[in-house]
N, C-alpha and C. Protein backbone atom coordinates (compact mmCIF):
# COMPACT_ATOMS: atom_id res chain seq x y z
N UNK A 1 -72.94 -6.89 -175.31
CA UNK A 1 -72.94 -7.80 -176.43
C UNK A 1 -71.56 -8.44 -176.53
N UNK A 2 -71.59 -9.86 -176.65
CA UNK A 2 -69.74 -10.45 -176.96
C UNK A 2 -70.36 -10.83 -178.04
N UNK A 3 -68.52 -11.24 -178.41
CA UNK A 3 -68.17 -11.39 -179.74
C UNK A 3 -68.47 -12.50 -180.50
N UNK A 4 -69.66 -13.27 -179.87
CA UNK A 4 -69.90 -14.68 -179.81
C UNK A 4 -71.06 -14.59 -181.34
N UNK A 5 -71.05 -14.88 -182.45
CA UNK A 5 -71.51 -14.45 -183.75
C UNK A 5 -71.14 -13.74 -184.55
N UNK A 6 -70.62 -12.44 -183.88
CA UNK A 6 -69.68 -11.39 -184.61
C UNK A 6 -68.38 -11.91 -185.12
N UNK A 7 -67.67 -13.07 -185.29
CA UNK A 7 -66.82 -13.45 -185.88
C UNK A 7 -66.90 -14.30 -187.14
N UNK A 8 -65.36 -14.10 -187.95
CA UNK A 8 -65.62 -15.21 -188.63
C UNK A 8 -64.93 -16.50 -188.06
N UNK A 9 -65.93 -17.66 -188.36
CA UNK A 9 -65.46 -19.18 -188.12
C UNK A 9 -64.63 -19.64 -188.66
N UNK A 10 -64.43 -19.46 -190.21
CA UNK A 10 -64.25 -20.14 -190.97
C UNK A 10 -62.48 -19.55 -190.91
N UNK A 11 -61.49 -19.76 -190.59
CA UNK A 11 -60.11 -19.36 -190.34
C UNK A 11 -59.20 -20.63 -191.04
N UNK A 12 -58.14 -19.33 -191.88
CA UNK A 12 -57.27 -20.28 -191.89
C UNK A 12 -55.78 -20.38 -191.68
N UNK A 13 -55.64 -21.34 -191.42
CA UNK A 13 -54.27 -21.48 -190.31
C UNK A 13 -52.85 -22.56 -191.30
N UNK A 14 -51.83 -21.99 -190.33
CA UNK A 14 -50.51 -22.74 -190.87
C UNK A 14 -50.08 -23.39 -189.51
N UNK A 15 -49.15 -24.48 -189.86
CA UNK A 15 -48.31 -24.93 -188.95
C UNK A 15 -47.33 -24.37 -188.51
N UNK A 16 -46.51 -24.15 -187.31
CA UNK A 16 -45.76 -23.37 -186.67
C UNK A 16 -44.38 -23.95 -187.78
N UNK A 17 -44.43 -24.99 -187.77
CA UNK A 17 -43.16 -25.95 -188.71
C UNK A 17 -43.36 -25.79 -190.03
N UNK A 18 -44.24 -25.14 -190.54
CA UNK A 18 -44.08 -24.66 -192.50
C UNK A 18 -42.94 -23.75 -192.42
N UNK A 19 -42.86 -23.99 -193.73
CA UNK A 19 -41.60 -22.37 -194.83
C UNK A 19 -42.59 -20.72 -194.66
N UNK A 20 -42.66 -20.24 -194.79
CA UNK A 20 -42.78 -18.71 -194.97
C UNK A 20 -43.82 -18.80 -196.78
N UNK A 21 -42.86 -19.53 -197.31
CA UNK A 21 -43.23 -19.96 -198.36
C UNK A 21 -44.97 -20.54 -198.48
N UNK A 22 -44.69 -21.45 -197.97
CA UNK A 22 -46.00 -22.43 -197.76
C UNK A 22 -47.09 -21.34 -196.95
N UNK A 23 -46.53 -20.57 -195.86
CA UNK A 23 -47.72 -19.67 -195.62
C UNK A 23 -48.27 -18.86 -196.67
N UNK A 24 -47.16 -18.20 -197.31
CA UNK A 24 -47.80 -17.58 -198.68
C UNK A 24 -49.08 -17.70 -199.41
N UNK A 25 -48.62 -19.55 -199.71
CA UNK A 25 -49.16 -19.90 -200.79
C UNK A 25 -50.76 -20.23 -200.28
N UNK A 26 -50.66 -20.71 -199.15
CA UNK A 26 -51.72 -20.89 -197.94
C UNK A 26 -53.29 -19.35 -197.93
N UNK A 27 -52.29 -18.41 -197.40
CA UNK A 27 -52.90 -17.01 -197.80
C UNK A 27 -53.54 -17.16 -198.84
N UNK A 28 -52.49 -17.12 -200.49
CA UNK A 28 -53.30 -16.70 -201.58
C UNK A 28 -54.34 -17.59 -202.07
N UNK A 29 -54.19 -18.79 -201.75
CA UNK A 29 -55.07 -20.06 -201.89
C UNK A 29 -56.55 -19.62 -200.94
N UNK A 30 -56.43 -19.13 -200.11
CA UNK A 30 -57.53 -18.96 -198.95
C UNK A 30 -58.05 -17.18 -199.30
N UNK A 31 -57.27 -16.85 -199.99
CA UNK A 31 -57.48 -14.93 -200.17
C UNK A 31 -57.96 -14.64 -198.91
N UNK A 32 -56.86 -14.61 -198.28
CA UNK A 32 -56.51 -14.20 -196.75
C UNK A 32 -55.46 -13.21 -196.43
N UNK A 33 -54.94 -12.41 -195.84
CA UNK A 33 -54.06 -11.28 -195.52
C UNK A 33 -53.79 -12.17 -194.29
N UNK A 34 -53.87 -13.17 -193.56
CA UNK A 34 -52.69 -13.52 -192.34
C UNK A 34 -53.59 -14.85 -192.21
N UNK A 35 -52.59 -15.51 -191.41
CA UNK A 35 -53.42 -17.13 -190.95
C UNK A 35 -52.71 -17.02 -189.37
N UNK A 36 -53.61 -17.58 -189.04
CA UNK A 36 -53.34 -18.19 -187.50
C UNK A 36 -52.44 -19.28 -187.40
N UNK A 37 -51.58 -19.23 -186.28
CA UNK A 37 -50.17 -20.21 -186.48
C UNK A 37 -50.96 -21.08 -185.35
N UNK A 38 -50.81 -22.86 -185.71
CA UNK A 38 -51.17 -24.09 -185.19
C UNK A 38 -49.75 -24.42 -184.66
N UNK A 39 -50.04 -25.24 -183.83
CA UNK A 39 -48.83 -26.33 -183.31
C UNK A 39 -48.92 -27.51 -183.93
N UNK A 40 -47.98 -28.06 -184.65
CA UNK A 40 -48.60 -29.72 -185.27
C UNK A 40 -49.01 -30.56 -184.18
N UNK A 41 -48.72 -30.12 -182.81
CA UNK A 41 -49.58 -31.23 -181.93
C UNK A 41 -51.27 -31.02 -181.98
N UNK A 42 -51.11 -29.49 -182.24
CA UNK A 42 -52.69 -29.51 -181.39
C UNK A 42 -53.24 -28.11 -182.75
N UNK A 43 -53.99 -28.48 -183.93
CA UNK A 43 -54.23 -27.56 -184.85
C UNK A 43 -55.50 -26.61 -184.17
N UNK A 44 -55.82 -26.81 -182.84
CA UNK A 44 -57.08 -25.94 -182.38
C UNK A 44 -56.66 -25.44 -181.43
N UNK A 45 -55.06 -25.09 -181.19
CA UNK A 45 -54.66 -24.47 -180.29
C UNK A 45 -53.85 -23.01 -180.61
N UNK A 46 -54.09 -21.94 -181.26
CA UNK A 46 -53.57 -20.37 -181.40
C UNK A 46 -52.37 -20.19 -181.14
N UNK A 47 -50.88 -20.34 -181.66
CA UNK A 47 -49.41 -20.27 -181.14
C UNK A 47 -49.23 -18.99 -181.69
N UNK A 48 -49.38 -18.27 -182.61
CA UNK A 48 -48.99 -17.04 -183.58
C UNK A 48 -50.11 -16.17 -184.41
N UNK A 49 -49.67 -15.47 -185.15
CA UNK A 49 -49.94 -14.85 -185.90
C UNK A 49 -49.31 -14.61 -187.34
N UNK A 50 -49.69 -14.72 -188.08
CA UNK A 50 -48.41 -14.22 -189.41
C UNK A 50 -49.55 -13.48 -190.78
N UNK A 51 -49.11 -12.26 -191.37
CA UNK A 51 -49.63 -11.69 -191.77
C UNK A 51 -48.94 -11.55 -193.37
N UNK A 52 -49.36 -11.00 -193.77
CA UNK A 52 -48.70 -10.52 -195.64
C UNK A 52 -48.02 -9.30 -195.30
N UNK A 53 -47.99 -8.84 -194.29
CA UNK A 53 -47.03 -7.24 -194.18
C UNK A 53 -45.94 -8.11 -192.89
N UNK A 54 -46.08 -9.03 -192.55
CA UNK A 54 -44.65 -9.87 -191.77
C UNK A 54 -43.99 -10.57 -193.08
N UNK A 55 -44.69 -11.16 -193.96
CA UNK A 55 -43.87 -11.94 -195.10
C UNK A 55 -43.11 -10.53 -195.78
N UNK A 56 -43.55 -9.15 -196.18
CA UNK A 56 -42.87 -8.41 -197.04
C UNK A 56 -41.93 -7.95 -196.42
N UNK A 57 -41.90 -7.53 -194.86
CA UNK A 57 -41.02 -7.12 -194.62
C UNK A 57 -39.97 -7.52 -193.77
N UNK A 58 -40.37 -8.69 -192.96
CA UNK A 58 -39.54 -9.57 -192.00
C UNK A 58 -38.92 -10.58 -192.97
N UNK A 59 -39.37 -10.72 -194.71
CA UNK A 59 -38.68 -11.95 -195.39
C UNK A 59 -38.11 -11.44 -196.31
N UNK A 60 -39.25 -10.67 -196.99
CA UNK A 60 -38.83 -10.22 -198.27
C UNK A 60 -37.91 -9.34 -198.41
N UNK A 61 -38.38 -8.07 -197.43
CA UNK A 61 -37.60 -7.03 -197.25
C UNK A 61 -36.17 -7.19 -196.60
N UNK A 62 -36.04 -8.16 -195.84
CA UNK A 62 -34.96 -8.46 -195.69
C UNK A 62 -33.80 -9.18 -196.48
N UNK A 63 -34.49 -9.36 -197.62
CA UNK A 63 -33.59 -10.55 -199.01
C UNK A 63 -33.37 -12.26 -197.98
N UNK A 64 -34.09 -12.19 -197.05
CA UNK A 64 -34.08 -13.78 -197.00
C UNK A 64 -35.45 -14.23 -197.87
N UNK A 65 -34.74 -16.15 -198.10
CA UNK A 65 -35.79 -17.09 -198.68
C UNK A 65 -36.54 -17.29 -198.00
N UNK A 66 -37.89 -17.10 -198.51
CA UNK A 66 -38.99 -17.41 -197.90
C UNK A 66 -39.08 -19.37 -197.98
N UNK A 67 -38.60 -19.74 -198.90
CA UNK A 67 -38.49 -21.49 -198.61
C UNK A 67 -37.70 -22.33 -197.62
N UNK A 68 -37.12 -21.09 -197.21
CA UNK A 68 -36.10 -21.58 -196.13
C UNK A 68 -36.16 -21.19 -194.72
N UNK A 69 -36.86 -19.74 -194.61
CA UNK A 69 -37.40 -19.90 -193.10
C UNK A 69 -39.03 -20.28 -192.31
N UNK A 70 -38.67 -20.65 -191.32
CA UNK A 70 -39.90 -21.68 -190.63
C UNK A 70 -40.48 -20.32 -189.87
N UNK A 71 -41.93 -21.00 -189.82
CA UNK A 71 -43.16 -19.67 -190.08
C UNK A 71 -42.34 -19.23 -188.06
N UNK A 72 -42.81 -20.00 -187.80
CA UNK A 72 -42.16 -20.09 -186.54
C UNK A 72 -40.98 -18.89 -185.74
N UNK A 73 -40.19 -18.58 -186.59
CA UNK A 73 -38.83 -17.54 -186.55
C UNK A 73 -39.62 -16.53 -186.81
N UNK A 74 -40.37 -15.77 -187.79
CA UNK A 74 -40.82 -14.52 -187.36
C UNK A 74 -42.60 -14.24 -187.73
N UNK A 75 -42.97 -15.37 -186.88
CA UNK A 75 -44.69 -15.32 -186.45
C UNK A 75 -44.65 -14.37 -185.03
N UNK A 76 -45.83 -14.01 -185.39
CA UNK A 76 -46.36 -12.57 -183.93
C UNK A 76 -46.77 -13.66 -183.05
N UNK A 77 -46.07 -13.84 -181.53
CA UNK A 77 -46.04 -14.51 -180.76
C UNK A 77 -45.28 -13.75 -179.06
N UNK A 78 -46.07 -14.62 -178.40
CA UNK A 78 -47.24 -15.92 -178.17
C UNK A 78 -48.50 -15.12 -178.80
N UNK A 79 -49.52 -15.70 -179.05
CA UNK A 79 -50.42 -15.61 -179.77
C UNK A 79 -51.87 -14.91 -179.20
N UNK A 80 -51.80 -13.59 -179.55
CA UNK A 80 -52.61 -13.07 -178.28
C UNK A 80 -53.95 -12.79 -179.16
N UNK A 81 -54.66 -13.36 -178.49
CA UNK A 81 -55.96 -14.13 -179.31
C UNK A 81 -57.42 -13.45 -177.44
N UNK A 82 -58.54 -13.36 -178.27
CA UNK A 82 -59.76 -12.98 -177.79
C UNK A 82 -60.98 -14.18 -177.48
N UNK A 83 -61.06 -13.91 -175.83
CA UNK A 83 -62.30 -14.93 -175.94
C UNK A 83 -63.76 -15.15 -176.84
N UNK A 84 -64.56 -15.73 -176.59
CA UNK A 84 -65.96 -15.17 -177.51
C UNK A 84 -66.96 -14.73 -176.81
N UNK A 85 -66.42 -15.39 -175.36
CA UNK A 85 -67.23 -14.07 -174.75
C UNK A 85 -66.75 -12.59 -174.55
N UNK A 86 -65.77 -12.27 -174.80
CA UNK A 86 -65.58 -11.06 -174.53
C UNK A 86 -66.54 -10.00 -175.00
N UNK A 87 -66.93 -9.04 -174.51
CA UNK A 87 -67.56 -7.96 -174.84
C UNK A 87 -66.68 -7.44 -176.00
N UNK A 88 -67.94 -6.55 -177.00
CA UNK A 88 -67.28 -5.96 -178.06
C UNK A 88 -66.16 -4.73 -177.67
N UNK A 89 -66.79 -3.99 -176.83
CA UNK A 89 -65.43 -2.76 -176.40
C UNK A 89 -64.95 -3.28 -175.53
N UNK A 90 -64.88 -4.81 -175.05
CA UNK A 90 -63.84 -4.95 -173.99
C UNK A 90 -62.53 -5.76 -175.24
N UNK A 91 -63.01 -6.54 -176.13
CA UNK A 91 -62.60 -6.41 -177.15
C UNK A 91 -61.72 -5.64 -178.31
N UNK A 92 -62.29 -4.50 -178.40
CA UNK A 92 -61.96 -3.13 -179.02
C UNK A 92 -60.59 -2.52 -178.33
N UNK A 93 -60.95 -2.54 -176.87
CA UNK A 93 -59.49 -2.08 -175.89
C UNK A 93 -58.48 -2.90 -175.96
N UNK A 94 -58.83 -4.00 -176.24
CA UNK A 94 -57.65 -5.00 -175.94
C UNK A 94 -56.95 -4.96 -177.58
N UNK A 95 -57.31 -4.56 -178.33
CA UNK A 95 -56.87 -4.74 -179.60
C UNK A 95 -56.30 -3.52 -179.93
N UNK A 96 -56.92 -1.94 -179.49
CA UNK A 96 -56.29 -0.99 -179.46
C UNK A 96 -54.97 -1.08 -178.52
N UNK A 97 -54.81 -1.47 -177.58
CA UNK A 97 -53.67 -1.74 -176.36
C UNK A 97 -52.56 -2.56 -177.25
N UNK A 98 -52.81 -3.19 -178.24
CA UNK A 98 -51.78 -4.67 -178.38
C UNK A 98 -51.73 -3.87 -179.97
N UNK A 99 -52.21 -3.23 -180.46
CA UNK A 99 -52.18 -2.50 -181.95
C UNK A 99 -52.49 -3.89 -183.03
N UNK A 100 -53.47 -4.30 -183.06
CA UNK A 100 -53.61 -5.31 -183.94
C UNK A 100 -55.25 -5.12 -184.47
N UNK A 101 -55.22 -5.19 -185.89
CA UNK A 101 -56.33 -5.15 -186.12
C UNK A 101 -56.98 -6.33 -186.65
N UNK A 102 -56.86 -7.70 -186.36
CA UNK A 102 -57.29 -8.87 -186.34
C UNK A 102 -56.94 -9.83 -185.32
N UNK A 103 -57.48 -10.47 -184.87
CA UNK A 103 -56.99 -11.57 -183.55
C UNK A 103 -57.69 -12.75 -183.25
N UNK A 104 -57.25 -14.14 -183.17
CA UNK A 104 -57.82 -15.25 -183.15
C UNK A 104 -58.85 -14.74 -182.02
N UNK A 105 -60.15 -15.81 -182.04
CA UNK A 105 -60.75 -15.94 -180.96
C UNK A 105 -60.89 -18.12 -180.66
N UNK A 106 -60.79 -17.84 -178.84
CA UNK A 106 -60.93 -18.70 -178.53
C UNK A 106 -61.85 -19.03 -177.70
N UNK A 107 -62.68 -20.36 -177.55
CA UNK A 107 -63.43 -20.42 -176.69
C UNK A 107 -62.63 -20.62 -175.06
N UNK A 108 -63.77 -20.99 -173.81
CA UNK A 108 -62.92 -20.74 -172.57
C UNK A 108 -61.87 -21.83 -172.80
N UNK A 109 -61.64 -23.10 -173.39
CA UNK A 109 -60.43 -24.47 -173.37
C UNK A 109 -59.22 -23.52 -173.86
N UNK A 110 -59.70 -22.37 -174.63
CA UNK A 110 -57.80 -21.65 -175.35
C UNK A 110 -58.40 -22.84 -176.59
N UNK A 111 -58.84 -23.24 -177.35
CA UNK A 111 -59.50 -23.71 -179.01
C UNK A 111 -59.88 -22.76 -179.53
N UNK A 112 -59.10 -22.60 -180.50
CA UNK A 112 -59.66 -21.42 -182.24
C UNK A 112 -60.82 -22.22 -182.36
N UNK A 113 -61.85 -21.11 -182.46
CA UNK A 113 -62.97 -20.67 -182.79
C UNK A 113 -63.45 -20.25 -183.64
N UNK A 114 -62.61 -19.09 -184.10
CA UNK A 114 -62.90 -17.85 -185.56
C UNK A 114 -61.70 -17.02 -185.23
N UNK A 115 -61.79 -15.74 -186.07
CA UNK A 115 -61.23 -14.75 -186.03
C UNK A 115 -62.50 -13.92 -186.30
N UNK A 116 -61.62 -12.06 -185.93
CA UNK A 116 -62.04 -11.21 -185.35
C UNK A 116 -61.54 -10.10 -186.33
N UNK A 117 -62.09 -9.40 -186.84
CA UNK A 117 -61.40 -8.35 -187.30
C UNK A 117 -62.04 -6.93 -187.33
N UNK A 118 -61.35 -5.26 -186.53
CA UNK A 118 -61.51 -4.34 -186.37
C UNK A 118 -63.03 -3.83 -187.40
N UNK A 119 -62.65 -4.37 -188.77
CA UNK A 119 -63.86 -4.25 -189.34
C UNK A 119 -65.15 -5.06 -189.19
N UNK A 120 -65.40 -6.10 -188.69
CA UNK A 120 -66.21 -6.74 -188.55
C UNK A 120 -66.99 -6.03 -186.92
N UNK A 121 -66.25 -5.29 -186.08
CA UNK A 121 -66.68 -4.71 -184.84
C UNK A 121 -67.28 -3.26 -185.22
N UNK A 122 -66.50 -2.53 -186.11
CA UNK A 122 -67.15 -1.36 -186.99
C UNK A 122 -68.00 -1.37 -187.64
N UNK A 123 -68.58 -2.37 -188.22
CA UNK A 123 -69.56 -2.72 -188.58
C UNK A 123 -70.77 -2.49 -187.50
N UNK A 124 -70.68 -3.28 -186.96
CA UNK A 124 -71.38 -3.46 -185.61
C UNK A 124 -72.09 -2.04 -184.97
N UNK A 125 -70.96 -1.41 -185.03
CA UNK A 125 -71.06 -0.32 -184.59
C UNK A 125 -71.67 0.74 -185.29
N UNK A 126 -71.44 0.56 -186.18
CA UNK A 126 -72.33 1.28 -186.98
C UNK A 126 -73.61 1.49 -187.46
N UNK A 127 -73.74 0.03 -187.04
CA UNK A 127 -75.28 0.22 -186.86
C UNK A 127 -76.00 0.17 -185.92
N UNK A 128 -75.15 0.48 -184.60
CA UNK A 128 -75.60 1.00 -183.59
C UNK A 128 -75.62 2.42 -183.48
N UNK A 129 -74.85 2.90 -184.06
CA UNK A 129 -74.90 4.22 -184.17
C UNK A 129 -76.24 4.66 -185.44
N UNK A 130 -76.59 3.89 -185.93
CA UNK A 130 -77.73 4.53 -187.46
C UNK A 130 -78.71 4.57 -186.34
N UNK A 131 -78.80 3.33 -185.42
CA UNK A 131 -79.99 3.19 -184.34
C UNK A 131 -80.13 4.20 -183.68
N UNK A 132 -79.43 4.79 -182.94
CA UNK A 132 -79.07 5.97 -182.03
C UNK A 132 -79.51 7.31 -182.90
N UNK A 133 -78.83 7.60 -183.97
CA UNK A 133 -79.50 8.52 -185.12
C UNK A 133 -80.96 8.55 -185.07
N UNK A 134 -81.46 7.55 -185.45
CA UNK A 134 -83.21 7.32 -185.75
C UNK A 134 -83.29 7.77 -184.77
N UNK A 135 -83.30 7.34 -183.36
CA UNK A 135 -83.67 8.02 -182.01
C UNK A 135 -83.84 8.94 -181.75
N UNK A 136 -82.58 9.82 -182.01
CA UNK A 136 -82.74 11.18 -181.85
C UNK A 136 -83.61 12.09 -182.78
N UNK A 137 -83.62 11.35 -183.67
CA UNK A 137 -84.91 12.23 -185.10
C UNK A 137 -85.73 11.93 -184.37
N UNK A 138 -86.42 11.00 -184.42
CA UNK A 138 -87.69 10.41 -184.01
C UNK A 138 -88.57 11.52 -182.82
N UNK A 139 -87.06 11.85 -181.36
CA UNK A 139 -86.99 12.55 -180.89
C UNK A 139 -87.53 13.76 -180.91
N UNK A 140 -86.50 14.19 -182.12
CA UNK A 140 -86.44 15.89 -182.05
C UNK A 140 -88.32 16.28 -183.07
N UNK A 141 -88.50 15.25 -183.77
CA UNK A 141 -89.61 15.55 -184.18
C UNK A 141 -90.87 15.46 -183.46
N UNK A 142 -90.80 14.49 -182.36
CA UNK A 142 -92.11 14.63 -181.84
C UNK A 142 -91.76 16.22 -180.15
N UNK A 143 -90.80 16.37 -180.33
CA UNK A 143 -90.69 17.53 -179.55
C UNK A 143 -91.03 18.66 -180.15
N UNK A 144 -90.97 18.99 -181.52
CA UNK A 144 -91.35 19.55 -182.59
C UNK A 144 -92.91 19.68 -182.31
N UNK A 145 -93.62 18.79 -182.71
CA UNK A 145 -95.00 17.96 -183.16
C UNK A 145 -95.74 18.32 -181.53
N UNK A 146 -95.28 18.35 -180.61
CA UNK A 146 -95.52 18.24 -179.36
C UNK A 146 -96.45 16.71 -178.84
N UNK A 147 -96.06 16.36 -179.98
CA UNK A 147 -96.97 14.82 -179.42
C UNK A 147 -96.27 13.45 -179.81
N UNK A 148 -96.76 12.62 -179.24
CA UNK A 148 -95.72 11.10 -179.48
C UNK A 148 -96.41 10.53 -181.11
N UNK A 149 -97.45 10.86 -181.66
CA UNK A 149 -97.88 10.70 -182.28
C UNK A 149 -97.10 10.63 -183.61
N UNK A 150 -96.01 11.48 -184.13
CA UNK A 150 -94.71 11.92 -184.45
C UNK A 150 -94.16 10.81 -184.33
N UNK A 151 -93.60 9.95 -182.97
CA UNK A 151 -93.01 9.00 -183.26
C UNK A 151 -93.59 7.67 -183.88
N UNK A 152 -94.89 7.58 -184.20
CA UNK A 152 -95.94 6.39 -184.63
C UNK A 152 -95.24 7.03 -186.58
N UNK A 153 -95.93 8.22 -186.62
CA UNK A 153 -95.56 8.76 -188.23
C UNK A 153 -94.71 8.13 -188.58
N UNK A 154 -93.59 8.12 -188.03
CA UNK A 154 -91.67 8.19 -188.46
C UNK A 154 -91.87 6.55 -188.56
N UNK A 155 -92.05 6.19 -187.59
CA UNK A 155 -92.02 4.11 -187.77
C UNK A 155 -92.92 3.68 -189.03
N UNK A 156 -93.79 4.56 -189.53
CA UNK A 156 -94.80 3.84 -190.53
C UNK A 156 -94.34 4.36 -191.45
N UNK A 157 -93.67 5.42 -192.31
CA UNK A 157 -92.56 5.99 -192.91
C UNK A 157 -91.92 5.34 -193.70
């Protein structure tokens, strides 16, 4: 299965050339925890990353103005972003490897697409795993039952 539906589309992004500031305000306007960093040449092209735990502690925590530095100086870069085809655990590895638990996705041109986030794949997973559960009941009862008949019961249930 890739990640091609499993994302969200709807992303929102800053210019590599904004304040720190302006990403902020960007975030709370969008009730977002990070935006994807654009190039003003090309806004469908993935340059960064910048998050609400890079503004507290790469700006804030440091006592610099956030109106005064450009997103650019301390955005997560180059911008390591996921195809949509990628498979979900080929996916999963690449995000465990790089420690990030959100990451642009692009189609094959390198164009933002959506984003991706650890929870949106757990999800997933989870209900592959409820599936797998039923299975094995379904299973253990008609081994029980000694007949498949057991598994007709459980589906009409």
């Amino acid at each position: 299965m890739t990640l091609d539906g499993l994302y969200c589309k709807s992303v929102a992004t800053v210019r590599r050339d904004a304040t720190v500031a302006d990403a902020a305000r960007a975030m709370r306007d969008a009730q977002v925890r990070d935006l994807v960093v654009v190039d003003p040449g090309d806004a469908r092209r993935p340059v960064g990353i910048i998050t609400d735990r890079d503004i507290a502690i790469k700006i804030v925590g440091q006592g610099l103005n956030p109106a005064w530095v450009p997103v650019e100086h301390m955005m997560s870069a180059p911008a390591f972003s996921l195809r949509d085809r990628d498979g979900v655990y080929e996916a999963l590895k690449k995000m465990a490897a790089r420690g990030v638990r959100r990451a642009p996705v692009v189609d094959p041109e390198g164009r933002l697409t959506g984003l991706v986030a650890v929870d949106d794949l757990l999800a997933l997973l989870a209900q592959e795993l409820a599936r797998i559960s039923v299975l094995l009941r379904r299973g253990r009862i008609a081994e029980v039952r000694g007949t498949d008949d057991a598994v007709e019961e459980e589906l009409s249930a």
